[in-house]
N, C-alpha and C. Protein backbone atom coordinates (compact mmCIF):
# COMPACT_ATOMS: atom_id res chain seq x y z
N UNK A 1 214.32 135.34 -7.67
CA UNK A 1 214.06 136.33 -8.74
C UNK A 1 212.71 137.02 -8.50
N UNK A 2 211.79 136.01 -8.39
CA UNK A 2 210.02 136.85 -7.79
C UNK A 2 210.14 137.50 -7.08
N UNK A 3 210.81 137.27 -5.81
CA UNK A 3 210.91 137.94 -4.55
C UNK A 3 211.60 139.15 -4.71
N UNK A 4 212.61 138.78 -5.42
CA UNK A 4 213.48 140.20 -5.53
C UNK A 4 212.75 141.30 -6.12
N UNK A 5 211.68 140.90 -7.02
CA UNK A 5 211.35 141.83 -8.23
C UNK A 5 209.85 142.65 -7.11
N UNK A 6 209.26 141.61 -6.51
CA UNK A 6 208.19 141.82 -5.74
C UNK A 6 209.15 143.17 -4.60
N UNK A 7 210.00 143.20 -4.13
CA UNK A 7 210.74 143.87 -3.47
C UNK A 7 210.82 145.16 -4.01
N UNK A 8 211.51 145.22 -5.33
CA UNK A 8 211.67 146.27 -6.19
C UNK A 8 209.74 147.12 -6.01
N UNK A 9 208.61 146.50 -6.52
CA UNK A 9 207.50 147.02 -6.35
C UNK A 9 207.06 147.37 -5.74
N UNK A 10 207.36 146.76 -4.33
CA UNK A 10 206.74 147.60 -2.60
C UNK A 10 208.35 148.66 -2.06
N UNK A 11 209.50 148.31 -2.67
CA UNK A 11 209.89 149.88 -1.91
C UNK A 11 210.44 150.68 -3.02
N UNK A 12 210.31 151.31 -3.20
CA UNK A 12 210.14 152.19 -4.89
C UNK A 12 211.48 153.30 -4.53
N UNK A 13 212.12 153.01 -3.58
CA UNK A 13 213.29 153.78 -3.16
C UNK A 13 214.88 153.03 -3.78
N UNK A 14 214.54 152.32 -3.69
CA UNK A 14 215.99 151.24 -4.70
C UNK A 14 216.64 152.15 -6.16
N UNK A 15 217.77 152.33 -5.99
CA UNK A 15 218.41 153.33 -6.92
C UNK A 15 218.17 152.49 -8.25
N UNK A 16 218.28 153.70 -9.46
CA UNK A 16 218.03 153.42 -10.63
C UNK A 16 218.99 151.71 -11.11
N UNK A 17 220.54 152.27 -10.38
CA UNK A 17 221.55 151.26 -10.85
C UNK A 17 220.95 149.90 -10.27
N UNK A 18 220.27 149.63 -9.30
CA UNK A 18 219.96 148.54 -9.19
C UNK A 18 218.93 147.63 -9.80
N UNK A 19 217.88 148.59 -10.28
CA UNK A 19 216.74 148.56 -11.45
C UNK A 19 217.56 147.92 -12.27
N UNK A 20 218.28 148.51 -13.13
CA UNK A 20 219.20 148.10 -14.76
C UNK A 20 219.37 146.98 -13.68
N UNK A 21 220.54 146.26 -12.88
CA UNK A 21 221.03 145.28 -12.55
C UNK A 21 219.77 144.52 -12.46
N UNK A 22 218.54 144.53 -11.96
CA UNK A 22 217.64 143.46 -12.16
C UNK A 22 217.25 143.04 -13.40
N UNK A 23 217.22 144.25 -14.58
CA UNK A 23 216.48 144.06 -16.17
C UNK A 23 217.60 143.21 -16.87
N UNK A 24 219.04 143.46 -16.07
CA UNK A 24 219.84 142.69 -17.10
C UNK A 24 220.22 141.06 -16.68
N UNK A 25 219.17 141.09 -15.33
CA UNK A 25 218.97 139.53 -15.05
C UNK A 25 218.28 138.98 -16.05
N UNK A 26 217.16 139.69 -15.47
CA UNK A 26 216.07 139.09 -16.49
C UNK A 26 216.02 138.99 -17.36
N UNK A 27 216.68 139.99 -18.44
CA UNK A 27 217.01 140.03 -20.15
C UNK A 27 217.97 138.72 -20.34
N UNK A 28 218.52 138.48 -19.24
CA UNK A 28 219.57 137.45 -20.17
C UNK A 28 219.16 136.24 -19.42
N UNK A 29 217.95 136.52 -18.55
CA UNK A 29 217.56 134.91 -18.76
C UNK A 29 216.37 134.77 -19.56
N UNK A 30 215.69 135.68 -20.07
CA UNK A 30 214.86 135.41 -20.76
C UNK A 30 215.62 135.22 -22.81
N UNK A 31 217.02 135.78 -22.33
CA UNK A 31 217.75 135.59 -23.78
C UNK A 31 217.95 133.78 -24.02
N UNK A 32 218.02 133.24 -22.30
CA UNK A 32 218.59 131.89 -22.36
C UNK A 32 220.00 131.37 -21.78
N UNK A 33 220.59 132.29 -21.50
CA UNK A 33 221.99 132.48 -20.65
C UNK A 33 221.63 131.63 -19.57
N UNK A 34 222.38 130.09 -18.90
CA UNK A 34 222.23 129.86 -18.00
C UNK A 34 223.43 130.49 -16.30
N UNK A 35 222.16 131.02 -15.85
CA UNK A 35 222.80 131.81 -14.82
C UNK A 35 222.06 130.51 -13.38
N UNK A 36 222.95 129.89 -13.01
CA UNK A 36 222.47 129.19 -11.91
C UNK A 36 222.04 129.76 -10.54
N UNK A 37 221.33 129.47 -10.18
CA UNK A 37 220.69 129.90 -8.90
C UNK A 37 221.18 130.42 -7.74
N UNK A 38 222.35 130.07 -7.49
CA UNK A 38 223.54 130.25 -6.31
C UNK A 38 223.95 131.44 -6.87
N UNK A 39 224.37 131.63 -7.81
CA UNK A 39 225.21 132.68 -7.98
C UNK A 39 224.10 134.24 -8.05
N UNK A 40 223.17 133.91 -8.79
CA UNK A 40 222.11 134.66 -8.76
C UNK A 40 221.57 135.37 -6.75
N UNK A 41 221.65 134.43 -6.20
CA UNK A 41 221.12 134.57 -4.91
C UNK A 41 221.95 135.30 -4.34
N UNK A 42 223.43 135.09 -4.52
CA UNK A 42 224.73 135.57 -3.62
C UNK A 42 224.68 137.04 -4.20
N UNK A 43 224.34 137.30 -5.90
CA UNK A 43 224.40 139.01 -6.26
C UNK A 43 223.17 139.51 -5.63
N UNK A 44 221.96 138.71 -5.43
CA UNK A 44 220.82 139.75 -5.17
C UNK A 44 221.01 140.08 -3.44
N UNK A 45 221.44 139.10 -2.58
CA UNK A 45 222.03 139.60 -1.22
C UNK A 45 222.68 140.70 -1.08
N UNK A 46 223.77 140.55 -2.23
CA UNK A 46 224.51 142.23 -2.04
C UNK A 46 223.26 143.27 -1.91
N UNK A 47 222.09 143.16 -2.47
CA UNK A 47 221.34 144.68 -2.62
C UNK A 47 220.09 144.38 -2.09
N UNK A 48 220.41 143.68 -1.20
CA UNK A 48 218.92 143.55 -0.22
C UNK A 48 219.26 144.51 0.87
């Protein structure tokens, strides 16, 4: 999740849709939604 977000800050070229797809990580883990780690890793690969 750091890494990904640290990513987002050094290349500022990443389309808007992928922005929202990171905020609605973070919103719903900061809501409390358990989203396990694996699965998390396998969506952020798609957009590396």
């Amino acid at each position: 999740m750091f890494r990904w977000s640290e990513q987002i800050k050094m290349q500022r070229s990443y389309s808007l849709i992928d922005f929202q797809i990171y905020l609605r990580k973070r919103s719903a883990l900061i809501c409390g939604k358990h989203y396990s780690n694996e699965r998390l890793n396998k969506r952020n690969s798609i957009f590396l």
